[in-house]
Structures are given as structure tokens and as C-alpha cells.
N, C-alpha and C. Protein backbone atom coordinates (compact mmCIF):
# COMPACT_ATOMS: atom_id res chain seq x y z
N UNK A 1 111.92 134.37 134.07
CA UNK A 1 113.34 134.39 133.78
C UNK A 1 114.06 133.53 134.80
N UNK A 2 115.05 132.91 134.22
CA UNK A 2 115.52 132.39 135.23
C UNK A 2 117.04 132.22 135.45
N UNK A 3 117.55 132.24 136.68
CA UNK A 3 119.24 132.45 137.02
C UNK A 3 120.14 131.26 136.69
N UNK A 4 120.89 131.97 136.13
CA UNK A 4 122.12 130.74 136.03
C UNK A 4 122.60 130.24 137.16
N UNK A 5 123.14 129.28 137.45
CA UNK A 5 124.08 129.35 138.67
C UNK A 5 125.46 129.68 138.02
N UNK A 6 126.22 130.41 139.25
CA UNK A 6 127.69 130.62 139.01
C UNK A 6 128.41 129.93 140.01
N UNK A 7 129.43 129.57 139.16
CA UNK A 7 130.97 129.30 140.27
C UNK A 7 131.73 130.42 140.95
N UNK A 8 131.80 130.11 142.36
CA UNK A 8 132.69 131.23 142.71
C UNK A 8 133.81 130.20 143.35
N UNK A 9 135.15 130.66 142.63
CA UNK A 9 136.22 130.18 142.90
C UNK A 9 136.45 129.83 144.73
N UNK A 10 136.05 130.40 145.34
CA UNK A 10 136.43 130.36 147.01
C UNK A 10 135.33 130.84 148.00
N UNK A 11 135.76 129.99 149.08
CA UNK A 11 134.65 130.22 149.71
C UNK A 11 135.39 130.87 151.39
N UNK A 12 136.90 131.26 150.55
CA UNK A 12 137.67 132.37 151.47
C UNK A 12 136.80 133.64 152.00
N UNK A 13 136.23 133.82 151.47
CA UNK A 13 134.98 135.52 152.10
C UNK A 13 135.79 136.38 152.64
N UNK A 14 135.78 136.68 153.75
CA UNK A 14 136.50 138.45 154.33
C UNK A 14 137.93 137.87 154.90
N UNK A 15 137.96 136.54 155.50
CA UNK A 15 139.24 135.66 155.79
C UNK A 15 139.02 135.92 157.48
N UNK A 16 138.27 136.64 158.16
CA UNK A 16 138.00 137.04 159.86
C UNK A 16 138.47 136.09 160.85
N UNK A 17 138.25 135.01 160.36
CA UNK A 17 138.15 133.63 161.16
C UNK A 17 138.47 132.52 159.96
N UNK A 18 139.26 131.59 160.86
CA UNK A 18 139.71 130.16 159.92
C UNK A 18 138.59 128.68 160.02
N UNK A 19 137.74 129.48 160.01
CA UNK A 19 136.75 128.88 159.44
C UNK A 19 135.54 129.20 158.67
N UNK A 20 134.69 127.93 158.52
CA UNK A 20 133.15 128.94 157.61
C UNK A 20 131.98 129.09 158.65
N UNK A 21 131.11 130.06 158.82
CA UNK A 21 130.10 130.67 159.69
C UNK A 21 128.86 130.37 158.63
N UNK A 22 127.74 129.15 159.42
CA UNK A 22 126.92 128.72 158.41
C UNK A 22 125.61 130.02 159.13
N UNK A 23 125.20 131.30 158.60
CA UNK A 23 123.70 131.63 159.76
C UNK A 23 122.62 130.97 158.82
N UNK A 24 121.52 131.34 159.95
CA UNK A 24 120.37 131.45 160.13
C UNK A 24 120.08 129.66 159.52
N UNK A 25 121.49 128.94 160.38
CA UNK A 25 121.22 127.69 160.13
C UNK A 25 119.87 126.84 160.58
N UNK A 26 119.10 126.17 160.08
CA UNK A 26 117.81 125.52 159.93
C UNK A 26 117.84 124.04 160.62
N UNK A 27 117.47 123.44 160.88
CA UNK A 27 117.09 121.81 161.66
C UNK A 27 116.11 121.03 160.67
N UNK A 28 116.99 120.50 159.88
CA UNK A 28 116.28 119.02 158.96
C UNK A 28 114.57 118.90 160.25
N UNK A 29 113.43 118.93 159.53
CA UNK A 29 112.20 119.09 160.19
C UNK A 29 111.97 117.25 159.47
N UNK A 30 111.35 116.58 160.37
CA UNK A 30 111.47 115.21 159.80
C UNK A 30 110.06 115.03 159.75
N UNK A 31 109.36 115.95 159.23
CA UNK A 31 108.09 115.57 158.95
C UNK A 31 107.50 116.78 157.82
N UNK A 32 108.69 117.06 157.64
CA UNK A 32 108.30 117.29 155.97
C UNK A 32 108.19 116.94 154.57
N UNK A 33 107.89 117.67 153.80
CA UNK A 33 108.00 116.81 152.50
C UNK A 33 108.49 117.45 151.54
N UNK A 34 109.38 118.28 151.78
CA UNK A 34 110.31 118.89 150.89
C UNK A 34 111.39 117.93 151.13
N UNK A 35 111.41 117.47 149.58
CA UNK A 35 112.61 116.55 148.87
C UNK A 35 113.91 116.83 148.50
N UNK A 36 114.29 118.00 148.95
CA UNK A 36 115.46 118.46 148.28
C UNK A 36 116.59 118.65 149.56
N UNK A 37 117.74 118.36 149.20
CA UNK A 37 119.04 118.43 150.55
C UNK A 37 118.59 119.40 151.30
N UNK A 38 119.18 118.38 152.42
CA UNK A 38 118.93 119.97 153.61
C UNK A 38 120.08 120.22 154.25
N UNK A 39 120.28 121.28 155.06
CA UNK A 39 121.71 122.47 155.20
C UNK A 39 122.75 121.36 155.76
N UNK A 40 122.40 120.32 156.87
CA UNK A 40 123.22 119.31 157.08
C UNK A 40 124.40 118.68 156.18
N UNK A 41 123.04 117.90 154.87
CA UNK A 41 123.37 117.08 153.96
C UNK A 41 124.13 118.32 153.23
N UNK A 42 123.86 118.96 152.79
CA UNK A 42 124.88 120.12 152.04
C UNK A 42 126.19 120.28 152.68
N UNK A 43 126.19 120.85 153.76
CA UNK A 43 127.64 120.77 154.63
C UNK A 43 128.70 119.62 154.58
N UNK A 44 128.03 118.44 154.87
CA UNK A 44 128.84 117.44 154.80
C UNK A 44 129.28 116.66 153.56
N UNK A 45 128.54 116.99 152.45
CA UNK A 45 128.65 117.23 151.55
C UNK A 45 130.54 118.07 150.81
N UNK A 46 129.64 119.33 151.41
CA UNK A 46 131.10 119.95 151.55
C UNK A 46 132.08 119.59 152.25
N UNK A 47 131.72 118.92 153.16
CA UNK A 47 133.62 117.90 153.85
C UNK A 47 133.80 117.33 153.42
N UNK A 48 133.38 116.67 152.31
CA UNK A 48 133.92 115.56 151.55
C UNK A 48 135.55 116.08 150.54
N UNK A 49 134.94 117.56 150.37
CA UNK A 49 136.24 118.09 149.47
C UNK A 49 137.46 118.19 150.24
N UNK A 50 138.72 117.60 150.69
CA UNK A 50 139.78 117.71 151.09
C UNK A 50 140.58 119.24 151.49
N UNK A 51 140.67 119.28 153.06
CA UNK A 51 141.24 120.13 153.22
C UNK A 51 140.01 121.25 153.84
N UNK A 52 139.00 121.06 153.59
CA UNK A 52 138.03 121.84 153.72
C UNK A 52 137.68 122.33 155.36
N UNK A 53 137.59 123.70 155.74
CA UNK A 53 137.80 124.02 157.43
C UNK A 53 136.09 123.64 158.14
N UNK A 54 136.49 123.72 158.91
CA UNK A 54 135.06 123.50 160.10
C UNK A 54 134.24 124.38 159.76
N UNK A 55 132.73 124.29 159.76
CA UNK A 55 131.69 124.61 159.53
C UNK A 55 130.65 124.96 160.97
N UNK A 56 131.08 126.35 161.15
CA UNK A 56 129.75 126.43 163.17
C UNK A 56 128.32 126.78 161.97
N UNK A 57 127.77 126.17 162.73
CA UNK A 57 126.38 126.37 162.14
C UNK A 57 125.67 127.63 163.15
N UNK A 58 125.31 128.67 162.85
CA UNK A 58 124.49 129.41 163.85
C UNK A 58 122.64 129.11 163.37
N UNK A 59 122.05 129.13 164.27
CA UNK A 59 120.90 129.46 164.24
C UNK A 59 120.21 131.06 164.40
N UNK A 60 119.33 130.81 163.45
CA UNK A 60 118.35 132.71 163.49
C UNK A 60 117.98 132.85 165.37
N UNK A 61 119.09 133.78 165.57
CA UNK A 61 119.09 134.93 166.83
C UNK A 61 120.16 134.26 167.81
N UNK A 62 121.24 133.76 166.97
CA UNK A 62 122.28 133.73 167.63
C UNK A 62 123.65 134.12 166.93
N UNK A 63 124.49 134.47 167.53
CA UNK A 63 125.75 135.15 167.22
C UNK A 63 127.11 134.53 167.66
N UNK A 64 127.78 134.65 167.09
CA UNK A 64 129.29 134.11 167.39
C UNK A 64 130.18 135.92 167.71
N UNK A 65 130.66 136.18 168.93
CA UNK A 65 130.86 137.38 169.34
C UNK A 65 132.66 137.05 169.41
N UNK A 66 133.73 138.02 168.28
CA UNK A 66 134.69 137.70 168.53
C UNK A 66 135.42 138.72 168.87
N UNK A 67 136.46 138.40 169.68
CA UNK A 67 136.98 140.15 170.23
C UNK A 67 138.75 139.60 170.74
N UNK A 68 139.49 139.90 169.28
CA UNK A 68 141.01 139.20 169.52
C UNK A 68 140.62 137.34 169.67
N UNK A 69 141.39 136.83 170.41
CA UNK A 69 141.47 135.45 170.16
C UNK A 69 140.48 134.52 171.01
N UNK A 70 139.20 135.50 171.41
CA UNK A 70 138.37 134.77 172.00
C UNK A 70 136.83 134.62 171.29
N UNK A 71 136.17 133.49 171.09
CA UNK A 71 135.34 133.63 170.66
C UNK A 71 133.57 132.62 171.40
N UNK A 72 133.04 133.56 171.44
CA UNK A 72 131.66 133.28 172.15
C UNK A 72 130.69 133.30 171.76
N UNK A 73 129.49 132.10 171.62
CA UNK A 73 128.44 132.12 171.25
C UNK A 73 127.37 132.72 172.37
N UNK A 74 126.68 133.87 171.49
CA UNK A 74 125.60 134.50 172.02
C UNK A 74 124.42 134.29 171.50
N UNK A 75 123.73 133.95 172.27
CA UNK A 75 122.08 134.55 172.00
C UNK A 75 121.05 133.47 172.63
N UNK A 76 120.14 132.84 172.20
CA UNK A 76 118.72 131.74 172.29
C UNK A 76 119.75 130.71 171.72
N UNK A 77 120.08 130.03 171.19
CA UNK A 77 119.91 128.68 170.30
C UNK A 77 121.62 128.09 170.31
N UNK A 78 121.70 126.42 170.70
CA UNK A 78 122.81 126.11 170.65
C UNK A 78 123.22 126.29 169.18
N UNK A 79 124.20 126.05 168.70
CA UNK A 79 125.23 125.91 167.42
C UNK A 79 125.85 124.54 167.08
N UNK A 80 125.75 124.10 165.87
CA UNK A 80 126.14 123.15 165.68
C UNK A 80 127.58 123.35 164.80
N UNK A 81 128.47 121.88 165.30
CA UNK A 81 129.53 122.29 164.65
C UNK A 81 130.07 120.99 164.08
N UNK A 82 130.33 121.30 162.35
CA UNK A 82 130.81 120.49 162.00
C UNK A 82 132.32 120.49 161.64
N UNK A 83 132.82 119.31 161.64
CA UNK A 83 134.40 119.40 161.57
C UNK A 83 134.51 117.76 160.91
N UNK A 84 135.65 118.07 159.47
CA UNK A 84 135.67 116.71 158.15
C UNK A 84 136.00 115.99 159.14
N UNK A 85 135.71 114.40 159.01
CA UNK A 85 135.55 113.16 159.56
C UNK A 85 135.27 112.93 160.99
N UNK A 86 135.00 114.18 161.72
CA UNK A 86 134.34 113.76 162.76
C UNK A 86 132.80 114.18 163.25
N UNK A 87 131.79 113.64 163.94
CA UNK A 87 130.46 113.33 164.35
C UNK A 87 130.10 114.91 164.88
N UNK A 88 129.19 115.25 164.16
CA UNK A 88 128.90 116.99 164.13
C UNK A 88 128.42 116.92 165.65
N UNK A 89 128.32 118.33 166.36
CA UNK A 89 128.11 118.10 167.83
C UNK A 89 127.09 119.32 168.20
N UNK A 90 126.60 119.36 168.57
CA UNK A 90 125.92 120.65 169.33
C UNK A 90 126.46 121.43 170.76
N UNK A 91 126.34 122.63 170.56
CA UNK A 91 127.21 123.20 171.91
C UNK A 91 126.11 124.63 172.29
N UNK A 92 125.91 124.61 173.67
CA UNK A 92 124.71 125.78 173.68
C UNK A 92 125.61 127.07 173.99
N UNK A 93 124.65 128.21 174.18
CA UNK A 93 124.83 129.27 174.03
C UNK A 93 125.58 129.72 175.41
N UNK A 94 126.66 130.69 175.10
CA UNK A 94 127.87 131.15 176.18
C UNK A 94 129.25 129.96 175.82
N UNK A 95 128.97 128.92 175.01
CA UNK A 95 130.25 128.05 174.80
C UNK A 95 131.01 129.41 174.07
N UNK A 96 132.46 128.94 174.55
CA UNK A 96 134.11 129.34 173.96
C UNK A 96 134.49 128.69 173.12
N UNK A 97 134.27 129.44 171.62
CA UNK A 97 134.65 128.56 170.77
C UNK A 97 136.28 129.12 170.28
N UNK A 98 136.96 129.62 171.35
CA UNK A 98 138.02 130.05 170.62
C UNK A 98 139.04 128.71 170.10
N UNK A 99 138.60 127.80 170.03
CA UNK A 99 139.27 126.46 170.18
C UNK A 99 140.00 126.88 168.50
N UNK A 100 138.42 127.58 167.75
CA UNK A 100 138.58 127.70 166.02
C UNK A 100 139.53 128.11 165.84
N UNK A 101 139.69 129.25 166.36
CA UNK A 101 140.88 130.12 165.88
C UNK A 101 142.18 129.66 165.89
């Protein structure tokens, strides 16, 4: 059997933060051979649509810890962050990302 895809009108979710929280974000492996987009190419992808907010990428066993208007990456693994028309960046773990908010 197999799934349709659906449209979901928004990609507003709980609204917590003014932006989107990508987890258990993955690293394009350049020696594979799976042909199909990878989480990068998808994202930026998605900046192409106008208006569209910044994208933190977390990696599996890290956390974005928010408490009022401060916000901190916890755990093992930097975070990548994308933001429309500018050069995605990496930032390691203990960065202040309250910049988002």
C-alpha cells in the first residue's frame, strides 16, 4: 500500500520560536550513492520561497535549550544555520543563539 503525500498549509507548528528547528539533522555523506536530495538541498530549497524564516539545523544528541529570551545550544554536535540569501554557517555547542528570537 502506499501513502499519498499531503499538503499541509504551514509550517507555523506550536509558533515557540520565530523560526524552524530542523532535528536529528544529517551531513550530505559524499561517498554515497543514494541519489535522492539531501536535508541541505531540501532546506535551501525551502529559502527559495519568499519570506521564509531561518532554519537551525540540530544534529542527533543535541538540543537548542530556551528559557525566556535566551537561547543555547546543548549537547555533542555543532548546529548548522541557515538563513535566505546568506552562506549557511556552523556554530558549536554552548553558542547563544538568542540572536533568533
Amino acid at each position: 500500500m502506499t501513502c499519498p503525500l499531503v499538503f499541509h498549509p504551514s509550517f507555523s507548528a506550536l509558533g515557540l520560536v520565530p523560526f524552524n528547528i530542523n532535528p536529528h539533522y544529517i551531513d550530505t555523506d559524499p561517498n554515497s550513492t543514494h541519489k535522492g536530495e539531501t536535508r541541505e538541498e531540501r532546506i535551501l530549497q525551502y529559502h527559495e520561497i519568499p519570506g521564509t524564516p531561518p532554519v537551525l539545523a540540530l544534529r542527533e544528541g543535541s538540543i537548542l535549550k530556551v528559557e525566556g529570551d535566551k537561547a543555547m545550544l546543548i549537547g555533542k554536535f555543532h548546529a548548522r544555520l541557515f538563513v535566505p540569501g546568506k552562506k549557511t554557517e556552523e556554530f558549536p555547542t554552548g553558542h547563544n543563539f538568542s540572536f533568533l528570537l
